[in-house]
Protein backbone atom coordinates (compact mmCIF):
# COMPACT_ATOMS: atom_id res chain seq x y z
CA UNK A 1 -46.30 6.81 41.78
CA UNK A 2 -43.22 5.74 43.98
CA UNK A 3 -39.77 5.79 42.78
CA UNK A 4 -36.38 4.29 44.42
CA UNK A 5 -33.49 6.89 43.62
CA UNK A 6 -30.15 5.74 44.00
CA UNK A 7 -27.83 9.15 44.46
CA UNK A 8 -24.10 9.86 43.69
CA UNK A 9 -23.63 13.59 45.12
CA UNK A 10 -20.36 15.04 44.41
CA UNK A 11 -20.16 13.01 40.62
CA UNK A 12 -18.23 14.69 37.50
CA UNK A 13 -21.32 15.56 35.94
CA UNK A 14 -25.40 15.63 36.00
CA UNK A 15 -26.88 12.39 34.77
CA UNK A 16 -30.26 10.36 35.60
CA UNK A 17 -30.60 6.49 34.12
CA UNK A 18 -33.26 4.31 34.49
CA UNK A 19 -32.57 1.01 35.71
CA UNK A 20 -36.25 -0.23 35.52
CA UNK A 21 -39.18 1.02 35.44
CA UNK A 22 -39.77 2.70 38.79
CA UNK A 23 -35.58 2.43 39.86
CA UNK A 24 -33.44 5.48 39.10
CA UNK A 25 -29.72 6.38 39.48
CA UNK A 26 -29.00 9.57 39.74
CA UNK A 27 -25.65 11.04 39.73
CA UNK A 28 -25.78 14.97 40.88
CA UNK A 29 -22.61 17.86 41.08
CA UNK A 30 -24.29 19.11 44.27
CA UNK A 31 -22.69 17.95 47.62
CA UNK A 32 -25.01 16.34 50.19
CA UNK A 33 -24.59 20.12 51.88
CA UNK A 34 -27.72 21.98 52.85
CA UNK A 35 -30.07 20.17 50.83
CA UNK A 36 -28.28 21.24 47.46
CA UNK A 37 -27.68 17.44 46.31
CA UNK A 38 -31.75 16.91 47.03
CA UNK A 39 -33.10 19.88 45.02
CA UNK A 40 -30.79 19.12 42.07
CA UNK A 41 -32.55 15.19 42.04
CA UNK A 42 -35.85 16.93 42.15
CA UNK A 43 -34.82 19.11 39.05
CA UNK A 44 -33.48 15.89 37.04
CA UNK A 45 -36.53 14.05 37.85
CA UNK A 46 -38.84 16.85 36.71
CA UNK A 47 -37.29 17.84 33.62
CA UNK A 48 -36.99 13.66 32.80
CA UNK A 49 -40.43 13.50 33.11
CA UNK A 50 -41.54 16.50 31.97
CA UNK A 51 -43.56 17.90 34.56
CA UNK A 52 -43.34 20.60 37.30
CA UNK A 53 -41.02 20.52 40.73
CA UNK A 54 -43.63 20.64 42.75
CA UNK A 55 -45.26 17.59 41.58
CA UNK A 56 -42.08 15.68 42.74
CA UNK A 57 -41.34 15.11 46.43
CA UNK A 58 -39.00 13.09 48.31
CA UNK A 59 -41.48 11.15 50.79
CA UNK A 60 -38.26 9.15 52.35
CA UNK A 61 -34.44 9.25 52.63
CA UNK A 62 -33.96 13.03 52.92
CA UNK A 63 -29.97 12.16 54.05
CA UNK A 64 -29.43 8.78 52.41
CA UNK A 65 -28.20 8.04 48.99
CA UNK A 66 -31.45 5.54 48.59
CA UNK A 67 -34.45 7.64 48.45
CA UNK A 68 -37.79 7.44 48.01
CA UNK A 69 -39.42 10.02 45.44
CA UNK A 70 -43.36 10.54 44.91
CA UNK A 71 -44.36 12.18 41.33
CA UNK A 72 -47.80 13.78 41.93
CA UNK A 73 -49.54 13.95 38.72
């Protein structure tokens, strides 16, 4: 499964909404520094779905606030 993630890096506070059914926001403390603001969307994503971090991967958009995320289940 493919998902679009919309990112805010830098927000107040750690939050992940769906807007449809494969469309997420996702607003993250991390800074777009180093890859932080990436790994913290993996960890939202995981824990939202319940299932491991290394069944999610970002396929595209590794330094754009639109990504593309694949869940490997």
């Amino acid at each position: 499964m493919i998902l679009t993630v919309h990112v805010k890096p830098g927000a107040k506070k750690n939050e992940l909404t769906w807007v449809d059914e494969d469309t997420l926001k996702v607003s993250v403390l991390a800074r777009p520094q180093k890859g932080r603001a990436n790994e913290t969307v993996i960890e939202l994503i995981a824990k939202e779905l319940g299932i491991k971090k290394t069944a999610v991967e970002i396929v595209r958009g590794f330094t754009t606030r639109i990504k593309h995320v694949a869940i490997h289940a």
